[in-house]
PDB file of N, CA and C in Angstrom:
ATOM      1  N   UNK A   1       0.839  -1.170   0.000  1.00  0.00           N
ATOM      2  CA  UNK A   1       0.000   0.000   0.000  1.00  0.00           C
ATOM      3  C   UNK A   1       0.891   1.243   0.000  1.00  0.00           C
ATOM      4  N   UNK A   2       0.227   2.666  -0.739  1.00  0.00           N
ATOM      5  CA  UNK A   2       1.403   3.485  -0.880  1.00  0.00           C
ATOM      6  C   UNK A   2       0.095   4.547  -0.503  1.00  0.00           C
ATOM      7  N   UNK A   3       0.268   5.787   0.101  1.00  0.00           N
ATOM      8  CA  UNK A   3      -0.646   6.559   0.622  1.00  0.00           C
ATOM      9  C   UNK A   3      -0.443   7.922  -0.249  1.00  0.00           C
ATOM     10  N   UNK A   4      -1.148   9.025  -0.891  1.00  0.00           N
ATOM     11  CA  UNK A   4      -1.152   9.911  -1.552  1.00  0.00           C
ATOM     12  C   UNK A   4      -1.943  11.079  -0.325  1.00  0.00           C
ATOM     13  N   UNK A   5      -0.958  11.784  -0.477  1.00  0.00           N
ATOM     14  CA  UNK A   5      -1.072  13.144   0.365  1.00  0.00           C
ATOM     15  C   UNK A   5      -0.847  14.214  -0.044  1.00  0.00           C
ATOM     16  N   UNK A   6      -0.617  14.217  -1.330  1.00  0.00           N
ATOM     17  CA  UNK A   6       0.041  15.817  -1.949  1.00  0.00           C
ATOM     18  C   UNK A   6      -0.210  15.360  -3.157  1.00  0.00           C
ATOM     19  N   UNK A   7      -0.284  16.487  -4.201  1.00  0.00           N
ATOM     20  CA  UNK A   7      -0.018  16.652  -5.860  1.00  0.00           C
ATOM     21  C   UNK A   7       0.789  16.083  -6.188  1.00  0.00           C
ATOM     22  N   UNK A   8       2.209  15.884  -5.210  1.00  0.00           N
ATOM     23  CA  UNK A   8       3.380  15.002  -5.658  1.00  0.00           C
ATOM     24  C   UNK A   8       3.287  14.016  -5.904  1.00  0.00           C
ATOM     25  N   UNK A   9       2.759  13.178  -4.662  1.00  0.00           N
ATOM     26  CA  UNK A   9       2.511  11.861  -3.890  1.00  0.00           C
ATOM     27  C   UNK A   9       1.726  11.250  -5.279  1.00  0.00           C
ATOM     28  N   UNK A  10       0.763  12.271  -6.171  1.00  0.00           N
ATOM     29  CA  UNK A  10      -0.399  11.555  -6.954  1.00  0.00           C
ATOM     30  C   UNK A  10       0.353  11.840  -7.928  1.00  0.00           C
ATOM     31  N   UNK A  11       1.027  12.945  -8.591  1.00  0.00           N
ATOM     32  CA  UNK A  11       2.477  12.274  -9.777  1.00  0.00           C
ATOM     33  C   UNK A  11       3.130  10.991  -9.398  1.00  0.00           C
ATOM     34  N   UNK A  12       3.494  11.105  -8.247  1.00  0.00           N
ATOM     35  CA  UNK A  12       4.353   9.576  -8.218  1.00  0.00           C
ATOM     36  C   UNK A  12       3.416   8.496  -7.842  1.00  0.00           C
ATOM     37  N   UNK A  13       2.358   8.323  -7.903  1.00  0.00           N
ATOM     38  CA  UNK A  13       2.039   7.263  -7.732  1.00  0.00           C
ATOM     39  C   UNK A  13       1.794   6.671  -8.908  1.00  0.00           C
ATOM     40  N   UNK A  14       1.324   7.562 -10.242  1.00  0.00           N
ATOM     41  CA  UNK A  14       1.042   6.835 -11.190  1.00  0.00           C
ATOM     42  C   UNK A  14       2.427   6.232 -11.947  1.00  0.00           C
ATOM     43  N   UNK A  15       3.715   6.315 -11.481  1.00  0.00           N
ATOM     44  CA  UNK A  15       5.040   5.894 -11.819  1.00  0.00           C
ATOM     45  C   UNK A  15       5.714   4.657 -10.970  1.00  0.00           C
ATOM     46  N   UNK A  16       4.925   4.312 -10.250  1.00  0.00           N
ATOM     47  CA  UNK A  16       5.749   3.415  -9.358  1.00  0.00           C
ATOM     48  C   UNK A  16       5.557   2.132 -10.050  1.00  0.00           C
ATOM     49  N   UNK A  17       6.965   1.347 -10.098  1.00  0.00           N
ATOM     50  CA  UNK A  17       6.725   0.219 -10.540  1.00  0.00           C
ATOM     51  C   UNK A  17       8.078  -0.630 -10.115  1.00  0.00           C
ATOM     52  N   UNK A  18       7.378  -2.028  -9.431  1.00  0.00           N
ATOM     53  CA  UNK A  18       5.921  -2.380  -9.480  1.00  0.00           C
ATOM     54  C   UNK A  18       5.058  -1.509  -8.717  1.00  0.00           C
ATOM     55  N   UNK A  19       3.783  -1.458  -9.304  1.00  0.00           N
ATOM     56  CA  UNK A  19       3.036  -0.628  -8.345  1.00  0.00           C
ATOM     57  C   UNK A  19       2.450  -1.303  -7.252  1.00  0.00           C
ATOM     58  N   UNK A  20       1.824  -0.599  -6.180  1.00  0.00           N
ATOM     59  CA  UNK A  20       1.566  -1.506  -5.095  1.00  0.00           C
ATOM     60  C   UNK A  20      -0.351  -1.726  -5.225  1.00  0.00           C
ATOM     61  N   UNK A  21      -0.441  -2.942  -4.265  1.00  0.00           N
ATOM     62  CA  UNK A  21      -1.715  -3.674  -4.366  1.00  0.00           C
ATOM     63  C   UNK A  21      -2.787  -1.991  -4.879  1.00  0.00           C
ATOM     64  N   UNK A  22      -2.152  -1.145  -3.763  1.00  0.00           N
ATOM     65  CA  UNK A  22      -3.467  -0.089  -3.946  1.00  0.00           C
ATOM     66  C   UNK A  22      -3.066   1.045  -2.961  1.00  0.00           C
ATOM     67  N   UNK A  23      -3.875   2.112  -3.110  1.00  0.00           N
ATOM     68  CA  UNK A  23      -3.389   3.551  -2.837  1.00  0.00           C
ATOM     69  C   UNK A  23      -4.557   4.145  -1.639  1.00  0.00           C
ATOM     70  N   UNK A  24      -4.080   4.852  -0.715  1.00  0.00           N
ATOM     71  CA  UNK A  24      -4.736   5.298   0.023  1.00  0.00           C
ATOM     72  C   UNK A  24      -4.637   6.950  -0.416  1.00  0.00           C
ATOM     73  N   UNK A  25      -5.894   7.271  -0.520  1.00  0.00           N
ATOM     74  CA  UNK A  25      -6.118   8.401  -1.218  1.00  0.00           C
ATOM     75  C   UNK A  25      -6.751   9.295  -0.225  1.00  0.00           C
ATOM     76  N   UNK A  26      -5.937  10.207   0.587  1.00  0.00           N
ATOM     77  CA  UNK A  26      -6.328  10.862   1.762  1.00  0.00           C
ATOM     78  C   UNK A  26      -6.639  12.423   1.611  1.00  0.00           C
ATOM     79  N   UNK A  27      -8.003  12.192   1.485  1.00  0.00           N
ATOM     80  CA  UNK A  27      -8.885  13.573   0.986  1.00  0.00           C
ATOM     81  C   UNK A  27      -8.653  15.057   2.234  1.00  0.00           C
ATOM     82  N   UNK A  28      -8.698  14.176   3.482  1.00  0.00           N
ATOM     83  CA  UNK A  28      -8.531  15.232   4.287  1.00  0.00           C
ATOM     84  C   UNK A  28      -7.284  16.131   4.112  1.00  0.00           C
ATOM     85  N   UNK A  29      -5.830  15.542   3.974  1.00  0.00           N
ATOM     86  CA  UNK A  29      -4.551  15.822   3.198  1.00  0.00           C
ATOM     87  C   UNK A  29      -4.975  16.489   1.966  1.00  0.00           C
ATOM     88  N   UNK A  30      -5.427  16.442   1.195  1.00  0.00           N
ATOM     89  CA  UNK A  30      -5.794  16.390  -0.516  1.00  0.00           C
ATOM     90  C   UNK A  30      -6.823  17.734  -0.521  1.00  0.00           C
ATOM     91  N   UNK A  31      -7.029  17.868   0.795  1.00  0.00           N
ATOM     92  CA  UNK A  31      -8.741  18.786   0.404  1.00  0.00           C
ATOM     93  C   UNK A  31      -7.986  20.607  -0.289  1.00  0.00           C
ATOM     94  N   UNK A  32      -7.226  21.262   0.433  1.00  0.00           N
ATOM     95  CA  UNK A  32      -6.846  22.399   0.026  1.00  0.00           C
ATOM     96  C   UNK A  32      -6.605  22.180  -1.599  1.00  0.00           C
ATOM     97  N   UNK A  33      -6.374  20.981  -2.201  1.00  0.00           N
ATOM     98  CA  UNK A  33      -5.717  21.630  -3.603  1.00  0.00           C
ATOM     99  C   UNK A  33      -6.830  20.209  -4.545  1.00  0.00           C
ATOM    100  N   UNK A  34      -8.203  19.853  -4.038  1.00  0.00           N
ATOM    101  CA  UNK A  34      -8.857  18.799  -4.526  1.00  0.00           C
ATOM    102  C   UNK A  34      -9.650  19.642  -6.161  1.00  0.00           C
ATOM    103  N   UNK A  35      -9.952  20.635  -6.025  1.00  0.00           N
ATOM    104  CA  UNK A  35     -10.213  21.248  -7.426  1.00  0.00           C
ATOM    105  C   UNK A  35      -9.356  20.828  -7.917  1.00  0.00           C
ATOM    106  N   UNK A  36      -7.812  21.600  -8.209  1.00  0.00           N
ATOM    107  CA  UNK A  36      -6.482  21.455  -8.854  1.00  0.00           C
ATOM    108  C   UNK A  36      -6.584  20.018  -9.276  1.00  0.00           C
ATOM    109  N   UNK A  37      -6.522  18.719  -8.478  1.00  0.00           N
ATOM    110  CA  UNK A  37      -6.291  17.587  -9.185  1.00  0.00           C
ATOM    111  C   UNK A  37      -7.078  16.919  -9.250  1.00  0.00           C
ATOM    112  N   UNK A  38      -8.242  16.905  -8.815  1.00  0.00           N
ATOM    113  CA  UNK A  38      -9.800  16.289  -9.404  1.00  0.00           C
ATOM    114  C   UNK A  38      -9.481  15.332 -10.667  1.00  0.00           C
ATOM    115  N   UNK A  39      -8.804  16.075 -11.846  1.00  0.00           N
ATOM    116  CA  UNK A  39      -9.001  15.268 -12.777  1.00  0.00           C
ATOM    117  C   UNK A  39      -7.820  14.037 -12.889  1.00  0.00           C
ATOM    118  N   UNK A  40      -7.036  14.962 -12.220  1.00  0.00           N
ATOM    119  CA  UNK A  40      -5.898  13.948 -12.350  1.00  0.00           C
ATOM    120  C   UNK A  40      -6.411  12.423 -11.080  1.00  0.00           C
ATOM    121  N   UNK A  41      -6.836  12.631 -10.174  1.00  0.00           N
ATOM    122  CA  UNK A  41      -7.476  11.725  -9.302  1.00  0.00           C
ATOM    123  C   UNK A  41      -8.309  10.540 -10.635  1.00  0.00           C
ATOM    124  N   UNK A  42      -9.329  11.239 -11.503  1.00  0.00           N
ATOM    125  CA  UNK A  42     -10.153  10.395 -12.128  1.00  0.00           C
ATOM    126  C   UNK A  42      -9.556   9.445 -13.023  1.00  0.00           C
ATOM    127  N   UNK A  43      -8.261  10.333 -13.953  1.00  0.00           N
ATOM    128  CA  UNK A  43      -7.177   9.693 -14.425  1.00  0.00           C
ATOM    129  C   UNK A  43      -6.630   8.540 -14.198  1.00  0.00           C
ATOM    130  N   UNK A  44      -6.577   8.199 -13.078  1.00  0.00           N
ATOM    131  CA  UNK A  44      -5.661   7.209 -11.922  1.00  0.00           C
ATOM    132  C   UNK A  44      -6.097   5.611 -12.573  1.00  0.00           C
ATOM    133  N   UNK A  45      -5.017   4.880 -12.954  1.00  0.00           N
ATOM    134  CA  UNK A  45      -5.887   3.665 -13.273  1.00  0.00           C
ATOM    135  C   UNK A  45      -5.137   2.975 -12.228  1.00  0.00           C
ATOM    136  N   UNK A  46      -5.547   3.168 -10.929  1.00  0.00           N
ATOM    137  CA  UNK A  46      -4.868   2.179 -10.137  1.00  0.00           C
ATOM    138  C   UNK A  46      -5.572   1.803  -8.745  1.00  0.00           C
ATOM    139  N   UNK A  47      -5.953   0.723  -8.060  1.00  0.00           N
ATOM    140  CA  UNK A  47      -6.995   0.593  -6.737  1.00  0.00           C
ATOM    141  C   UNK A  47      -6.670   1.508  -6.008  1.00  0.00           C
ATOM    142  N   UNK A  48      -7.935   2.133  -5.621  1.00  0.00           N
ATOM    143  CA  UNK A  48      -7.872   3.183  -3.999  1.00  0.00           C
ATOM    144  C   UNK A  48      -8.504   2.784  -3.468  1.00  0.00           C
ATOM    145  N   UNK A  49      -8.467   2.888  -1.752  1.00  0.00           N
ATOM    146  CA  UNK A  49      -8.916   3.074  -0.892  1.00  0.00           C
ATOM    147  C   UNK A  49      -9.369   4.981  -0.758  1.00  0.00           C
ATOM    148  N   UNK A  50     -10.421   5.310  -0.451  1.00  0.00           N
ATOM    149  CA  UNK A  50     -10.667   6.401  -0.642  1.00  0.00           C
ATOM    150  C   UNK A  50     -10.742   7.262   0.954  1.00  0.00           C
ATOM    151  N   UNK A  51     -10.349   8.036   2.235  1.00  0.00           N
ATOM    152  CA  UNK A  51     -10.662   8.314   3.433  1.00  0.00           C
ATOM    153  C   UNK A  51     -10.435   9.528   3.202  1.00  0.00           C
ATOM    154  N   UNK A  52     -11.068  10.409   4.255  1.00  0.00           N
ATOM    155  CA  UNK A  52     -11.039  11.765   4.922  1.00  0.00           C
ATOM    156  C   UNK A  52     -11.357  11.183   6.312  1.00  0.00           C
ATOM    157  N   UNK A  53      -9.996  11.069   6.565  1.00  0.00           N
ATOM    158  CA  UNK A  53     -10.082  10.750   8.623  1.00  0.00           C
ATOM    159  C   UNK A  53     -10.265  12.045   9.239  1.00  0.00           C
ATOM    160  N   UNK A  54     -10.889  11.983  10.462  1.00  0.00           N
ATOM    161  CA  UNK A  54     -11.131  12.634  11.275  1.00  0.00           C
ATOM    162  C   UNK A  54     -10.058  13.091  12.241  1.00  0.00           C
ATOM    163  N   UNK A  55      -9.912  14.167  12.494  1.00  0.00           N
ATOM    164  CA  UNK A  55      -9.005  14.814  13.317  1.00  0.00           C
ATOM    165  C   UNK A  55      -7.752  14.003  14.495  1.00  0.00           C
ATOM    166  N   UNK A  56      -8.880  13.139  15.236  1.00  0.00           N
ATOM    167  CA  UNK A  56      -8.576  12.152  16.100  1.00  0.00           C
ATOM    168  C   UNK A  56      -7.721  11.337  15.356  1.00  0.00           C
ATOM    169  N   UNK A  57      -7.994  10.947  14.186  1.00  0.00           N
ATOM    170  CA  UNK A  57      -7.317   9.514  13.462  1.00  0.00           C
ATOM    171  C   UNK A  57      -5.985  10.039  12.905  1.00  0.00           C
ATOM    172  N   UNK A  58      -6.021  11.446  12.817  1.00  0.00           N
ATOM    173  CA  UNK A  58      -4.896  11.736  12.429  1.00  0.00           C
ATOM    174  C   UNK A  58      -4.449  12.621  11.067  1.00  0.00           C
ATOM    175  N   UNK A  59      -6.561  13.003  10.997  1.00  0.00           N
ATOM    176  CA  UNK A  59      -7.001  13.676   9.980  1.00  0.00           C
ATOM    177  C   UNK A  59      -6.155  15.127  10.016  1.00  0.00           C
ATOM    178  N   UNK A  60      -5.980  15.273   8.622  1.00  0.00           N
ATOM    179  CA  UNK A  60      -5.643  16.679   8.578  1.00  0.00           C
ATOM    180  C   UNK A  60      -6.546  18.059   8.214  1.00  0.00           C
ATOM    181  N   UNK A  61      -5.955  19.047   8.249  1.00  0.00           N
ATOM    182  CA  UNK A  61      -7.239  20.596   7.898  1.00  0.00           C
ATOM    183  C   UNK A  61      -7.984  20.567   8.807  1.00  0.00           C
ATOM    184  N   UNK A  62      -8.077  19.952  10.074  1.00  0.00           N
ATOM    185  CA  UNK A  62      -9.387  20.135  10.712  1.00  0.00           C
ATOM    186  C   UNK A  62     -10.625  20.434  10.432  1.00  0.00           C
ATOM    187  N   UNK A  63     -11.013  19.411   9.307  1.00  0.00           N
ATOM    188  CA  UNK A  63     -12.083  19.194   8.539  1.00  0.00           C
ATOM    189  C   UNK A  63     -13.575  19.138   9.350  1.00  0.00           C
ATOM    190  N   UNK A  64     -14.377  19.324   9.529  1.00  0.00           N
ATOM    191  CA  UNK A  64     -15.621  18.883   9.940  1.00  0.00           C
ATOM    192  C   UNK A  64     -16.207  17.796   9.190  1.00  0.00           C
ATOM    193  N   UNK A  65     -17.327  16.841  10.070  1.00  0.00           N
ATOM    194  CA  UNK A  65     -18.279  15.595   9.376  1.00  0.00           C
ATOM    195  C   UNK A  65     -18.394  15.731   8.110  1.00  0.00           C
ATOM    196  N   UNK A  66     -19.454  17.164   8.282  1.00  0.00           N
ATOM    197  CA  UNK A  66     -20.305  17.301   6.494  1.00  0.00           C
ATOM    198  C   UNK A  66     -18.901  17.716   5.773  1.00  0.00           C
ATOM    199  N   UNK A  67     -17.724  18.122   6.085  1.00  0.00           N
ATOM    200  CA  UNK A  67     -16.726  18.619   5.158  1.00  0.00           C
ATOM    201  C   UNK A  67     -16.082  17.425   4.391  1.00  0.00           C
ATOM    202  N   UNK A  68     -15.682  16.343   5.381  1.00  0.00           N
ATOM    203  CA  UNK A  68     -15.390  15.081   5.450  1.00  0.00           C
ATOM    204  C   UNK A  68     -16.248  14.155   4.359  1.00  0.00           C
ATOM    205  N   UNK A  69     -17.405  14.360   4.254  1.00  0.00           N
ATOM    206  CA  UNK A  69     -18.578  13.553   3.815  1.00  0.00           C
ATOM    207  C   UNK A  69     -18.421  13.989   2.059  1.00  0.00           C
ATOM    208  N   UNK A  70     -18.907  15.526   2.311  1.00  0.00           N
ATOM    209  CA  UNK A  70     -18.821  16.304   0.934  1.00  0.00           C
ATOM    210  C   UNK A  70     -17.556  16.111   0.162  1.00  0.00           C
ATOM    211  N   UNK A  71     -16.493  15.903   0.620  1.00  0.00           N
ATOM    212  CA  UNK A  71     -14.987  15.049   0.036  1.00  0.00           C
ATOM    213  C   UNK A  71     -15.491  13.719  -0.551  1.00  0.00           C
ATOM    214  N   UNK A  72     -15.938  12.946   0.469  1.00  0.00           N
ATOM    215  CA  UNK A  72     -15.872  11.462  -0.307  1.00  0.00           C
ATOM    216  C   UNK A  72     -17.137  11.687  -1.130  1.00  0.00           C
ATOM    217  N   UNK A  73     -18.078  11.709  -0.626  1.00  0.00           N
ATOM    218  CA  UNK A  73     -19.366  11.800  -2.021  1.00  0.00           C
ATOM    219  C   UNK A  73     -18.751  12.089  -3.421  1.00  0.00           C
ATOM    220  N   UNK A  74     -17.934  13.359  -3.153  1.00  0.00           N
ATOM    221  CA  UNK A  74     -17.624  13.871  -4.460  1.00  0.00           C
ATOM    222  C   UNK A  74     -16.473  13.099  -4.677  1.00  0.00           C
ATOM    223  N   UNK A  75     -15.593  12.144  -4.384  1.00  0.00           N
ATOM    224  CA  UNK A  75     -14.948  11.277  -5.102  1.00  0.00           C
ATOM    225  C   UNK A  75     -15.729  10.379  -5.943  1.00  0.00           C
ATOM    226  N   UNK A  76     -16.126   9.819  -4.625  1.00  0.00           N
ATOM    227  CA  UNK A  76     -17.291   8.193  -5.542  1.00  0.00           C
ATOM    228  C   UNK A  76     -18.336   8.749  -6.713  1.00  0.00           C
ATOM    229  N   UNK A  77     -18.337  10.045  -6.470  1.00  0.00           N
ATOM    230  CA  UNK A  77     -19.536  10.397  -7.496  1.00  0.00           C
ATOM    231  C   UNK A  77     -18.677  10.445  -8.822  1.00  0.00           C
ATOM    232  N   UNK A  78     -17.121  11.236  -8.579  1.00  0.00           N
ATOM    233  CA  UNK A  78     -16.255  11.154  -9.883  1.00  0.00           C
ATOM    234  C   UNK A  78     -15.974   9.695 -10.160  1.00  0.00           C
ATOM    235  N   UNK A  79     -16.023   9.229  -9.349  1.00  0.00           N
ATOM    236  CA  UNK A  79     -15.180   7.672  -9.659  1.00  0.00           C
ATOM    237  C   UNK A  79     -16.028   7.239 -10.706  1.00  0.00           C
ATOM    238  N   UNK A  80     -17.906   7.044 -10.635  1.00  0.00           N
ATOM    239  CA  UNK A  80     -18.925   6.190 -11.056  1.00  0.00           C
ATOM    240  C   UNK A  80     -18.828   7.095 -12.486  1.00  0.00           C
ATOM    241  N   UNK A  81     -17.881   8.281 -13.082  1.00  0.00           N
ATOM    242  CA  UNK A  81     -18.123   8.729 -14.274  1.00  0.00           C
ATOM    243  C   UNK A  81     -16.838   7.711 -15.008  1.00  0.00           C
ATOM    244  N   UNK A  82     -16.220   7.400 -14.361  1.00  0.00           N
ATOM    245  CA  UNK A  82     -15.079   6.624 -15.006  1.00  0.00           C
ATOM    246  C   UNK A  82     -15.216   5.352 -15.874  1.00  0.00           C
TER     247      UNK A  82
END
């Protein structure tokens, strides 16, 4: 498993090889610049795990529930255009 936290993290993930089983795609990390790579996210031909953890878990931005929620919806909703 390889975890994506930055614009970088999601350039290099689509380069790694071998690539790993699958990617943890951490929205709470991701949320300040999630416009910016939206597309590049949809791009991705590779398994994610998709989270926005909560503060406690180790979440970042000090996101709120509905902020948290409104992140993943709007992944899975991009994902199901793929």
């Amino acid at each position: 498993m390889a975890v994506i936290f930055s614009r970088d993290d999601l350039i290099r993930a689509g380069r790694l090889r071998p690539s790993p089983d699958f990617f943890e795609l951490r929205l709470d990390a991701l949320e300040p610049v999630i416009d910016e790579i939206e597309p590049s996210i949809r791009s991705l031909n590779l398994p994610l795990i998709v989270t926005a953890r909560h503060p406690r878990e180790g979440g970042l931005n000090s996101l709120s529930a509905s902020r948290r929620a409104a992140l993943l919806r709007r992944t899975l909703h991009a994902s199901r255009r793929m």
